[in-house]
PDB file of N, CA and C in Angstrom:
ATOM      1  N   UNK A   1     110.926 135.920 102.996  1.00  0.00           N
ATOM      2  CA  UNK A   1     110.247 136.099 101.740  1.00  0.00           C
ATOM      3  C   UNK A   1     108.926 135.329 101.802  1.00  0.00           C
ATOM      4  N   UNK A   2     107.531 136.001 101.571  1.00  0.00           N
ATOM      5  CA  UNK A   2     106.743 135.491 101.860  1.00  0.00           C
ATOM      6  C   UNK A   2     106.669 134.243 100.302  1.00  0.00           C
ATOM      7  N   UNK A   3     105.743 132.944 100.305  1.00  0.00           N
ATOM      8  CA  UNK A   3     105.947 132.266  99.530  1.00  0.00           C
ATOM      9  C   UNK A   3     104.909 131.665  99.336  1.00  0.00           C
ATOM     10  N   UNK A   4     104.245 131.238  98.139  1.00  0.00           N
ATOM     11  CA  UNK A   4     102.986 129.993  98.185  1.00  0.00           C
ATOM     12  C   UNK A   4     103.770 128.967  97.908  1.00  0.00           C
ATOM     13  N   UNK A   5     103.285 127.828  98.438  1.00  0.00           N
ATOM     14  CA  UNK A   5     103.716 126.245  98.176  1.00  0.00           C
ATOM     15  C   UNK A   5     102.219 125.530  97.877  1.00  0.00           C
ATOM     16  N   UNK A   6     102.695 124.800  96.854  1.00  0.00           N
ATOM     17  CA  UNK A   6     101.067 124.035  96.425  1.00  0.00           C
ATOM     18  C   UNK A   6     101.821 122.728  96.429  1.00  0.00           C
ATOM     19  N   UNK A   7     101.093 121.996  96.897  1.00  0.00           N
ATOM     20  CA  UNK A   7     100.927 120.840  97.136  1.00  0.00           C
ATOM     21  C   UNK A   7     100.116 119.634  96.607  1.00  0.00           C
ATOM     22  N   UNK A   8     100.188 119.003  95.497  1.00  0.00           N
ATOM     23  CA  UNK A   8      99.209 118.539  94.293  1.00  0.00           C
ATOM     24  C   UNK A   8      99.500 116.667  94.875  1.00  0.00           C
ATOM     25  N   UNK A   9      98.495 116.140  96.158  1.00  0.00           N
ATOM     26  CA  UNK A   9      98.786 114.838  96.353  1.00  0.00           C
ATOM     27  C   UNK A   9      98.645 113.909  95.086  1.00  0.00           C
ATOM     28  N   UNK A  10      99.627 112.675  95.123  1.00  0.00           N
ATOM     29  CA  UNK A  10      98.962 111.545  94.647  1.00  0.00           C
ATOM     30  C   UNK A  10      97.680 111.107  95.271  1.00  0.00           C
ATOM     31  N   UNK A  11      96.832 110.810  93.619  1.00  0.00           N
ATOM     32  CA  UNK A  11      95.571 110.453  94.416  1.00  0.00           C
ATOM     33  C   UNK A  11      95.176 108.950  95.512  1.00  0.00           C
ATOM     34  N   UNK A  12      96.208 107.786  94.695  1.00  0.00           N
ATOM     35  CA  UNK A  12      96.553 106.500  95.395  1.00  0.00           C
ATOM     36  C   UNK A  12      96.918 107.173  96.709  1.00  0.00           C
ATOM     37  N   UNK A  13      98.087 107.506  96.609  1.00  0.00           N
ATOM     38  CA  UNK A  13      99.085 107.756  98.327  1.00  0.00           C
ATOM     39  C   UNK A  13      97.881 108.606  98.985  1.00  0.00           C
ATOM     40  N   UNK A  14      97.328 109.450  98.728  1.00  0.00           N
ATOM     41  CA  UNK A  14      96.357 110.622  99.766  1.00  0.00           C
ATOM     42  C   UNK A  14      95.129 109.318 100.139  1.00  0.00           C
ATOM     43  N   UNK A  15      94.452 108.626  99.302  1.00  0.00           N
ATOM     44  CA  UNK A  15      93.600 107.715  99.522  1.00  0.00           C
ATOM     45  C   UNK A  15      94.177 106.979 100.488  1.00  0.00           C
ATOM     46  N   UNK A  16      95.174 106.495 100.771  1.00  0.00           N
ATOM     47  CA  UNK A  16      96.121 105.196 101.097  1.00  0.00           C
ATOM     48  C   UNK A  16      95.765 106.186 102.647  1.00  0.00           C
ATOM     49  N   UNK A  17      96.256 107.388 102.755  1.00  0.00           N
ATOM     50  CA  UNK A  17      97.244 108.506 104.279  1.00  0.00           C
ATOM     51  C   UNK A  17      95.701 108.504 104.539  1.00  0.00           C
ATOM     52  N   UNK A  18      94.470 108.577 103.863  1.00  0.00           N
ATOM     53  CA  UNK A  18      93.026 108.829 104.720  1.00  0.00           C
ATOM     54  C   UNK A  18      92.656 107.709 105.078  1.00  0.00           C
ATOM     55  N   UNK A  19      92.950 106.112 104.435  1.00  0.00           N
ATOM     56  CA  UNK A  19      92.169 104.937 104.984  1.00  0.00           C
ATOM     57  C   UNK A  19      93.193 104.588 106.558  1.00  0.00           C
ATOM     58  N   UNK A  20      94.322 105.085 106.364  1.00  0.00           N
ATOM     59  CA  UNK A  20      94.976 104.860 107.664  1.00  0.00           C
ATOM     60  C   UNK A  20      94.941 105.490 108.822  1.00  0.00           C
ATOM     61  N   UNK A  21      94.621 106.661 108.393  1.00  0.00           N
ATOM     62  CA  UNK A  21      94.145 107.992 109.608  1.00  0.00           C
ATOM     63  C   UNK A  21      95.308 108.947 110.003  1.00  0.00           C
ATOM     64  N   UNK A  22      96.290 108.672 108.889  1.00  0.00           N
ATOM     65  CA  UNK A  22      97.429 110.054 109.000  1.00  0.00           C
ATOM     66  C   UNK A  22      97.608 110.764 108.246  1.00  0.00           C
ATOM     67  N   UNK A  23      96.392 111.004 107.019  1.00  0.00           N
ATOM     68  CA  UNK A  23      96.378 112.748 106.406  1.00  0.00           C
ATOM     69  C   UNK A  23      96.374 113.453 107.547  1.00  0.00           C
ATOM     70  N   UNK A  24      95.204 114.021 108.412  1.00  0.00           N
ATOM     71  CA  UNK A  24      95.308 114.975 109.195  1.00  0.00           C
ATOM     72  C   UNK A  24      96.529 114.929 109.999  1.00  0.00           C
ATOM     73  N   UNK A  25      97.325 113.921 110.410  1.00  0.00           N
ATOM     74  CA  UNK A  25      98.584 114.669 111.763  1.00  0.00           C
ATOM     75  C   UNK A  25      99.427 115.249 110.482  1.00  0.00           C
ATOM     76  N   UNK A  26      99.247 114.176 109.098  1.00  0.00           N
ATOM     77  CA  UNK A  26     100.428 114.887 108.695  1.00  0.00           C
ATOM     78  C   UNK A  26     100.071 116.717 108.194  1.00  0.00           C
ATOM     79  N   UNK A  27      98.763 116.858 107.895  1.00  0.00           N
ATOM     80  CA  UNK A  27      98.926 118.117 107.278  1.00  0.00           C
ATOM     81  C   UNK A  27      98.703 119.092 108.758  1.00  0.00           C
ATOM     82  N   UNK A  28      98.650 118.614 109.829  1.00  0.00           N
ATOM     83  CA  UNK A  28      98.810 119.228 111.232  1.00  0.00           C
ATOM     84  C   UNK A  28     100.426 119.744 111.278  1.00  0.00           C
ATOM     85  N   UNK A  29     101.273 118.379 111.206  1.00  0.00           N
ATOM     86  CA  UNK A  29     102.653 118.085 111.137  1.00  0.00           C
ATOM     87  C   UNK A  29     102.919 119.691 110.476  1.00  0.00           C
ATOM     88  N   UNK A  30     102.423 119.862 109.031  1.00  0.00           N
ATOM     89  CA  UNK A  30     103.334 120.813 107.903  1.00  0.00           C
ATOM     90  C   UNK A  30     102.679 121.845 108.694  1.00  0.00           C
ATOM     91  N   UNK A  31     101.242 122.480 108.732  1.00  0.00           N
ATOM     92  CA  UNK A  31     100.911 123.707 109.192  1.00  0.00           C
ATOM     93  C   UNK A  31     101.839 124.194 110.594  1.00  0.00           C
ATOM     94  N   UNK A  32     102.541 123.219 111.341  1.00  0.00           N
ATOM     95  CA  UNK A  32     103.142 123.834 112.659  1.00  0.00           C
ATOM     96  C   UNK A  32     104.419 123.732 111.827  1.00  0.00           C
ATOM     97  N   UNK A  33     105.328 123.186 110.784  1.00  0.00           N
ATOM     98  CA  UNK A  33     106.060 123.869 110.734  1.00  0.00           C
ATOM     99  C   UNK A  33     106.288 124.462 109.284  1.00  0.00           C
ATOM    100  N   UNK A  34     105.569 124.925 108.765  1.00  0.00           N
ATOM    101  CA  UNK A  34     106.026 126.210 108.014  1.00  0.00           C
ATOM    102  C   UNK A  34     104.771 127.251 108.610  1.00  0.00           C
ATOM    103  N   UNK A  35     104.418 127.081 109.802  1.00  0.00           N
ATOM    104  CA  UNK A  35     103.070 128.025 110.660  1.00  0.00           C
ATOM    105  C   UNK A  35     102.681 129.547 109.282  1.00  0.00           C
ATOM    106  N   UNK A  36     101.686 129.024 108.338  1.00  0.00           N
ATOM    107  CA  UNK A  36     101.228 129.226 106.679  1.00  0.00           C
ATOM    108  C   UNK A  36     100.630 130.897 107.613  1.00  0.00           C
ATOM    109  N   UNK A  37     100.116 132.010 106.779  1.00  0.00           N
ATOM    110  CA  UNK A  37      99.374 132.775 107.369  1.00  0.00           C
ATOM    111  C   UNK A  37      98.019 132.337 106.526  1.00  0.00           C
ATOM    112  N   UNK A  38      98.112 131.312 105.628  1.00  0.00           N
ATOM    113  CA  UNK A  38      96.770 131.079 105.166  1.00  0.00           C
ATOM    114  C   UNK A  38      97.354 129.566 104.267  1.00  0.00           C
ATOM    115  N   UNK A  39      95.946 128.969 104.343  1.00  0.00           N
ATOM    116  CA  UNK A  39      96.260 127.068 103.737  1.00  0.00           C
ATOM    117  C   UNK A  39      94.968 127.056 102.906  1.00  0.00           C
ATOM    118  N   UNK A  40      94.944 126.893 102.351  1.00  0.00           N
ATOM    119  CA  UNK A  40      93.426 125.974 101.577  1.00  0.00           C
ATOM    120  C   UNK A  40      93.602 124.878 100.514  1.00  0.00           C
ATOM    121  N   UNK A  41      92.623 123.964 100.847  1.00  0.00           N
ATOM    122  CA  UNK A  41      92.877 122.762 100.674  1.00  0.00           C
ATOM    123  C   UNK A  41      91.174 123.106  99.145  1.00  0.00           C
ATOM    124  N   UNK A  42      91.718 122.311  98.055  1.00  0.00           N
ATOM    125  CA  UNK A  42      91.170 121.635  97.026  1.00  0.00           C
ATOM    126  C   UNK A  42      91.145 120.863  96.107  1.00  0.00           C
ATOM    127  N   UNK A  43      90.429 120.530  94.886  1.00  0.00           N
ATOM    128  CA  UNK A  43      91.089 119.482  94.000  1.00  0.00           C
ATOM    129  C   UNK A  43      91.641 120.681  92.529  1.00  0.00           C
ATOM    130  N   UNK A  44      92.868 119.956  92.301  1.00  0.00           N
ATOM    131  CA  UNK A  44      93.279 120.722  91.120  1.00  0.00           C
ATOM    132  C   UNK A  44      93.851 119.678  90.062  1.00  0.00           C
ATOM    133  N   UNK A  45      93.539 119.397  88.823  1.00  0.00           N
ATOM    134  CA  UNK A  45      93.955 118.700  87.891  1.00  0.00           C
ATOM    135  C   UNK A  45      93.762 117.185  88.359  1.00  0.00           C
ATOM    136  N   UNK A  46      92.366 116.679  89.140  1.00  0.00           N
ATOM    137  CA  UNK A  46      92.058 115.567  89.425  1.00  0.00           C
ATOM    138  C   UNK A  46      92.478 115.444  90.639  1.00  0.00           C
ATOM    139  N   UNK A  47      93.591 115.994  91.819  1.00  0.00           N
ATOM    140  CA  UNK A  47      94.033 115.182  92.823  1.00  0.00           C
ATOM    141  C   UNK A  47      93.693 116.369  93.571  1.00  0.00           C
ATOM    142  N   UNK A  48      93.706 116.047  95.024  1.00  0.00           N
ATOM    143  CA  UNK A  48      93.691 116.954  96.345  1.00  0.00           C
ATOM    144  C   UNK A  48      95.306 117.596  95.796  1.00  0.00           C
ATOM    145  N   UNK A  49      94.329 119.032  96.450  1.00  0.00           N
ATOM    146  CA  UNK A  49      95.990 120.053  96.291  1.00  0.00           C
ATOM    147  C   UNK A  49      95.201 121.124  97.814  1.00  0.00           C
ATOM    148  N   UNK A  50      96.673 121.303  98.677  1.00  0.00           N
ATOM    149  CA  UNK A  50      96.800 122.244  99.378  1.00  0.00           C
ATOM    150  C   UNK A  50      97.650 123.771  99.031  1.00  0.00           C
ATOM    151  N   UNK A  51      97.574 124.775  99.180  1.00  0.00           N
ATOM    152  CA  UNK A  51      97.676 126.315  99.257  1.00  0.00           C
ATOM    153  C   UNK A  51      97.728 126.488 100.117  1.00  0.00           C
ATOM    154  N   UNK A  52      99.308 126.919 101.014  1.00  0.00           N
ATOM    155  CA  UNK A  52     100.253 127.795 101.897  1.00  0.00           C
ATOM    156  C   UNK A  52     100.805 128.528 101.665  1.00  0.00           C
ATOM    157  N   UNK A  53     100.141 129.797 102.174  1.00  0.00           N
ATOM    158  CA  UNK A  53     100.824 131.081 102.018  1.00  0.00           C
ATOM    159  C   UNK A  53     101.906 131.337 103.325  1.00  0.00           C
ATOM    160  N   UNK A  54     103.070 131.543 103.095  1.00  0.00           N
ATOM    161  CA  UNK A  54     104.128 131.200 104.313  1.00  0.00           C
ATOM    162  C   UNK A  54     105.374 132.174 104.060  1.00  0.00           C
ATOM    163  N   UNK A  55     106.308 132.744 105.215  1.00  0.00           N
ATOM    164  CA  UNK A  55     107.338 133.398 105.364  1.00  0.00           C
ATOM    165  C   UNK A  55     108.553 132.696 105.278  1.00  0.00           C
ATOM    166  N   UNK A  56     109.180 132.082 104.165  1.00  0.00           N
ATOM    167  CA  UNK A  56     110.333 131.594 103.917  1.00  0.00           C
ATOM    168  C   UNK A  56     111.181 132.490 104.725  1.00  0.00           C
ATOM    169  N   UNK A  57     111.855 132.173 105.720  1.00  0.00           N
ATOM    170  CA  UNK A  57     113.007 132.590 106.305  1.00  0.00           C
ATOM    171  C   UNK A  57     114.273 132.155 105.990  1.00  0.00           C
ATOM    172  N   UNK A  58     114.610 131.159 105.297  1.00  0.00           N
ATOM    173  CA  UNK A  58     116.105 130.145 105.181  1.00  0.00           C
ATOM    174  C   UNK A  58     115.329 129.849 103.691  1.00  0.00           C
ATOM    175  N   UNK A  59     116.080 129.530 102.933  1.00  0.00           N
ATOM    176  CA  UNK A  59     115.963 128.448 101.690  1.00  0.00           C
ATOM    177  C   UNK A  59     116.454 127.117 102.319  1.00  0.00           C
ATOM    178  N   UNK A  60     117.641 126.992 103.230  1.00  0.00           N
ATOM    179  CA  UNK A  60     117.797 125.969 103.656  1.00  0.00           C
ATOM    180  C   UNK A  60     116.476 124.636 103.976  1.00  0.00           C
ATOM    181  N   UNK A  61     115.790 125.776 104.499  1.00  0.00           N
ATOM    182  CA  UNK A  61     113.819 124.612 105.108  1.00  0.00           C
ATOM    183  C   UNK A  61     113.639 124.363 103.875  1.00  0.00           C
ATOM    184  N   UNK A  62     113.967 124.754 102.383  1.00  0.00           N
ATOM    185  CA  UNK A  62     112.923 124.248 101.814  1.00  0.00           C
ATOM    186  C   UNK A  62     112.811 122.120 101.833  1.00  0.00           C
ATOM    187  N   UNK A  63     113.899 121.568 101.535  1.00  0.00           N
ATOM    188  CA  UNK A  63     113.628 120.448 101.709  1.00  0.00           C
ATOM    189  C   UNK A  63     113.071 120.161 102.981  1.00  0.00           C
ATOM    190  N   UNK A  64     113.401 120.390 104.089  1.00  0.00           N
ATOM    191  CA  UNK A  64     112.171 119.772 105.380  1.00  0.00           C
ATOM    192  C   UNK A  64     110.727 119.793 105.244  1.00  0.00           C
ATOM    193  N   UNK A  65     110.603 121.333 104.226  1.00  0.00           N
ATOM    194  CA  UNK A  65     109.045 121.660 104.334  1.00  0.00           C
ATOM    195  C   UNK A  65     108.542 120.651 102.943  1.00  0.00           C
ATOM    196  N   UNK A  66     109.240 120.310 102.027  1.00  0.00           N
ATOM    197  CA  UNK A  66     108.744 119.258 100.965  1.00  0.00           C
ATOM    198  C   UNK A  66     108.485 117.547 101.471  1.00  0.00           C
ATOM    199  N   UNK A  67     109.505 117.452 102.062  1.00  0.00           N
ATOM    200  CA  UNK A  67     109.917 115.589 101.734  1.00  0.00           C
ATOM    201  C   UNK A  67     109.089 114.732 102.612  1.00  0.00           C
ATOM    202  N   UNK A  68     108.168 115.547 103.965  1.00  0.00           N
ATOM    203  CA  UNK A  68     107.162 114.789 104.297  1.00  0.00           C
ATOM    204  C   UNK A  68     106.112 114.308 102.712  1.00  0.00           C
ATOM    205  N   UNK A  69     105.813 115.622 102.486  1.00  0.00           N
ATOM    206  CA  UNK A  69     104.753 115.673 100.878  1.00  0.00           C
ATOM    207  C   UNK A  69     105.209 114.453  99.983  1.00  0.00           C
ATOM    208  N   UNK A  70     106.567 114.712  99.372  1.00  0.00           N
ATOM    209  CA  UNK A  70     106.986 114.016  98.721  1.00  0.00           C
ATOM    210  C   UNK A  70     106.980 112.030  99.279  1.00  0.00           C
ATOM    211  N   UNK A  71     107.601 111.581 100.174  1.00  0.00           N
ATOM    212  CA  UNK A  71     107.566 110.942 100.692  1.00  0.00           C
ATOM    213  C   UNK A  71     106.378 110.077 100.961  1.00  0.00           C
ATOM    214  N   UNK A  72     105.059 110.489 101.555  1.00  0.00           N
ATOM    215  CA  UNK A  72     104.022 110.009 102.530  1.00  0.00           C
ATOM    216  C   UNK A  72     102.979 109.895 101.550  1.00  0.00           C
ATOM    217  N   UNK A  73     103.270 110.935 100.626  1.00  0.00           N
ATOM    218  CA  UNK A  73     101.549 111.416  99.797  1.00  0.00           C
ATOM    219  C   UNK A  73     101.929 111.370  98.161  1.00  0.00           C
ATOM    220  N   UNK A  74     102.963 111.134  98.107  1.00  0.00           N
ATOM    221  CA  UNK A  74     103.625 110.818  96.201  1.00  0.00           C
ATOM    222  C   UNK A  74     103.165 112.306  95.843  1.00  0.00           C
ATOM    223  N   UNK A  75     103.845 113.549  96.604  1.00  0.00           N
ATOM    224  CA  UNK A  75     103.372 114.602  95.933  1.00  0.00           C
ATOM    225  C   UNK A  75     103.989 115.576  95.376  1.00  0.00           C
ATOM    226  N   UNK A  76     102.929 116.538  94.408  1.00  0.00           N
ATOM    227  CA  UNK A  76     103.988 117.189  93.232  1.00  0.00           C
ATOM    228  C   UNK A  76     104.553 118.580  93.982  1.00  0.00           C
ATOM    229  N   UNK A  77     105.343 119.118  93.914  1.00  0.00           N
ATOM    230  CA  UNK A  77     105.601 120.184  94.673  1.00  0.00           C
ATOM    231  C   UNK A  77     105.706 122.011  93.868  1.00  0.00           C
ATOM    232  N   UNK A  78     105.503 122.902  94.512  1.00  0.00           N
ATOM    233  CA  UNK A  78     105.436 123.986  93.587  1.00  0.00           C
ATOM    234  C   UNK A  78     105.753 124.850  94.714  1.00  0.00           C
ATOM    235  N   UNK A  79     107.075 125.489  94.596  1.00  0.00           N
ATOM    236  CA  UNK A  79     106.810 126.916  95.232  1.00  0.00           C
ATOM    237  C   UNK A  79     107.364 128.341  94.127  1.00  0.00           C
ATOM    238  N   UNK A  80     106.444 129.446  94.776  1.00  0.00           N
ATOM    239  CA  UNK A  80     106.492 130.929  94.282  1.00  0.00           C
ATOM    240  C   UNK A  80     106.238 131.754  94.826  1.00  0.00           C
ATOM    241  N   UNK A  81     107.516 132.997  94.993  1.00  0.00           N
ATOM    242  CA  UNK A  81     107.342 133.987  95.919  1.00  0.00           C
ATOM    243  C   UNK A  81     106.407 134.851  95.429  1.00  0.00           C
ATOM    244  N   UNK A  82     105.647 135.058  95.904  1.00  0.00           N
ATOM    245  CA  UNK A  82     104.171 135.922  96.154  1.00  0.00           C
ATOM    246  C   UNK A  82     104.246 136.711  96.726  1.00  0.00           C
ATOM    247  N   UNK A  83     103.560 138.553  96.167  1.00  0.00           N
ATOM    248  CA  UNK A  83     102.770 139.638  97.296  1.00  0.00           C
ATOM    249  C   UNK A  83     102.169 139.786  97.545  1.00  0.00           C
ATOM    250  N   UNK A  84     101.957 140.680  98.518  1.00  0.00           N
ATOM    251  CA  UNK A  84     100.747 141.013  98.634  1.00  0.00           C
ATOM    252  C   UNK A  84     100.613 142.606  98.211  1.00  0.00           C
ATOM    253  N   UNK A  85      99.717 143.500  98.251  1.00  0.00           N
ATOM    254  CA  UNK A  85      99.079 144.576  97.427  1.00  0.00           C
ATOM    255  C   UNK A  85      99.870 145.614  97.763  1.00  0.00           C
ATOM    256  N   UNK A  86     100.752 145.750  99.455  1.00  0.00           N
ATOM    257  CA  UNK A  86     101.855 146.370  99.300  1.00  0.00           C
ATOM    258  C   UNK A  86     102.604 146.492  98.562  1.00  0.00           C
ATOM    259  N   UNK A  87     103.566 144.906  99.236  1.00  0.00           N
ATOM    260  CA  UNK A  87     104.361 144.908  98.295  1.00  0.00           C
ATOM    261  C   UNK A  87     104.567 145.024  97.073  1.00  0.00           C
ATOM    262  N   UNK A  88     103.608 144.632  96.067  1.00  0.00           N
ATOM    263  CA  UNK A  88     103.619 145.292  94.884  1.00  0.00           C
ATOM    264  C   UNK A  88     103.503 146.392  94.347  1.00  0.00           C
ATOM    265  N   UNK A  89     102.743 147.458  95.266  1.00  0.00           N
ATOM    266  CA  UNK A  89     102.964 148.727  94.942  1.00  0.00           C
ATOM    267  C   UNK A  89     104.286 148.967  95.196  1.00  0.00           C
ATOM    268  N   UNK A  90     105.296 148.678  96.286  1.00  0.00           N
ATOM    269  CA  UNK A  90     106.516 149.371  96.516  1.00  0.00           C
ATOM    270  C   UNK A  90     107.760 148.709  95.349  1.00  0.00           C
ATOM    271  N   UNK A  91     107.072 147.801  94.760  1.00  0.00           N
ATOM    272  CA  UNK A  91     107.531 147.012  93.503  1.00  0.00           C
ATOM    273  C   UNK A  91     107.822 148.240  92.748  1.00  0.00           C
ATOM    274  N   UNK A  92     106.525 148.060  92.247  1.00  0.00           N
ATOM    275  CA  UNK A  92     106.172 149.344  90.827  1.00  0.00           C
ATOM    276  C   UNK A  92     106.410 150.453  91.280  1.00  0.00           C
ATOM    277  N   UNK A  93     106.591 151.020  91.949  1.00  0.00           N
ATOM    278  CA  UNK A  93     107.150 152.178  92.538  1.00  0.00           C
ATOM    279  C   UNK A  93     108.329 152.515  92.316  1.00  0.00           C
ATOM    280  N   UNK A  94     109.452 151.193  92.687  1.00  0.00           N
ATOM    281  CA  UNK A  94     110.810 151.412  92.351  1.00  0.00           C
ATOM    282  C   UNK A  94     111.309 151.264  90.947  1.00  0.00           C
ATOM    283  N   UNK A  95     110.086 150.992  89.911  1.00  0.00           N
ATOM    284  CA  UNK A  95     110.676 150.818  88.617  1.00  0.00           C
ATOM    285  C   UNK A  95     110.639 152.422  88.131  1.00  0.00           C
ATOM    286  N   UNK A  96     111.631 152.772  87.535  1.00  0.00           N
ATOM    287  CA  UNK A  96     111.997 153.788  86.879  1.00  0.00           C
ATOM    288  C   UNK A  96     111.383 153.188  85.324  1.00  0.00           C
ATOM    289  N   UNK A  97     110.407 154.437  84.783  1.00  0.00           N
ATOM    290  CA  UNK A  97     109.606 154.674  83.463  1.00  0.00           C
ATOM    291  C   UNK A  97     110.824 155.431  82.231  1.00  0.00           C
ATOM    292  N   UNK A  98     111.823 154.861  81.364  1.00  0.00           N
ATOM    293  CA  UNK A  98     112.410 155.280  80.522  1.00  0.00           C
ATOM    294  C   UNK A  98     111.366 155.271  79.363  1.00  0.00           C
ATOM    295  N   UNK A  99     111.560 156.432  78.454  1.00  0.00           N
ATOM    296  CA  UNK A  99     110.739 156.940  77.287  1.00  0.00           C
ATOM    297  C   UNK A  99     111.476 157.024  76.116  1.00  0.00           C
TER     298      UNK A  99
END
């Protein structure tokens, strides 16, 4: 199931992971394993937030793919299964129109 995960750092902890020099392995770390087909990184509601668009295979990963975040960077977590322009047509497609 393809999925977005947003990622909303604490601004202390993300400040703290850049004066030490392990933001980048860690957001290296997450991109190899949930390998995203797309990431973008910005600020949302005051703090750095990342956007991974990714193929949930297991629900089981979801805690592996959080608790670095949670853990390292005091961060808020969000996931939602997302389509793309296919899939939503084959969505609306299968809804039957009662009158």
């Amino acid at each position: 199931m393809r999925m977005l995960l947003k990622v909303e750092m604490d601004t202390a902890a993300s400040n703290e992971a850049i004066r030490e020099g392990s933001i980048q392995g860690l957001m290296q770390e997450a991109v190899g394993r949930i390998r995203p087909e797309a990431a973008y990184f910005t600020v949302e509601n005051g703090c750095r937030t990342g956007y991974f668009f990714f193929d949930l295979t297991e629900t089981s990963d979801l805690p592996a793919i959080a608790e670095p975040f949670f853990m390292r960077l005091g961060a808020r977590i969000h996931y939602s299964p997302v389509m793309n322009p296919d899939e939503l047509a084959k969505g609306l497609a299968a809804i039957t129109t009662r009158g």
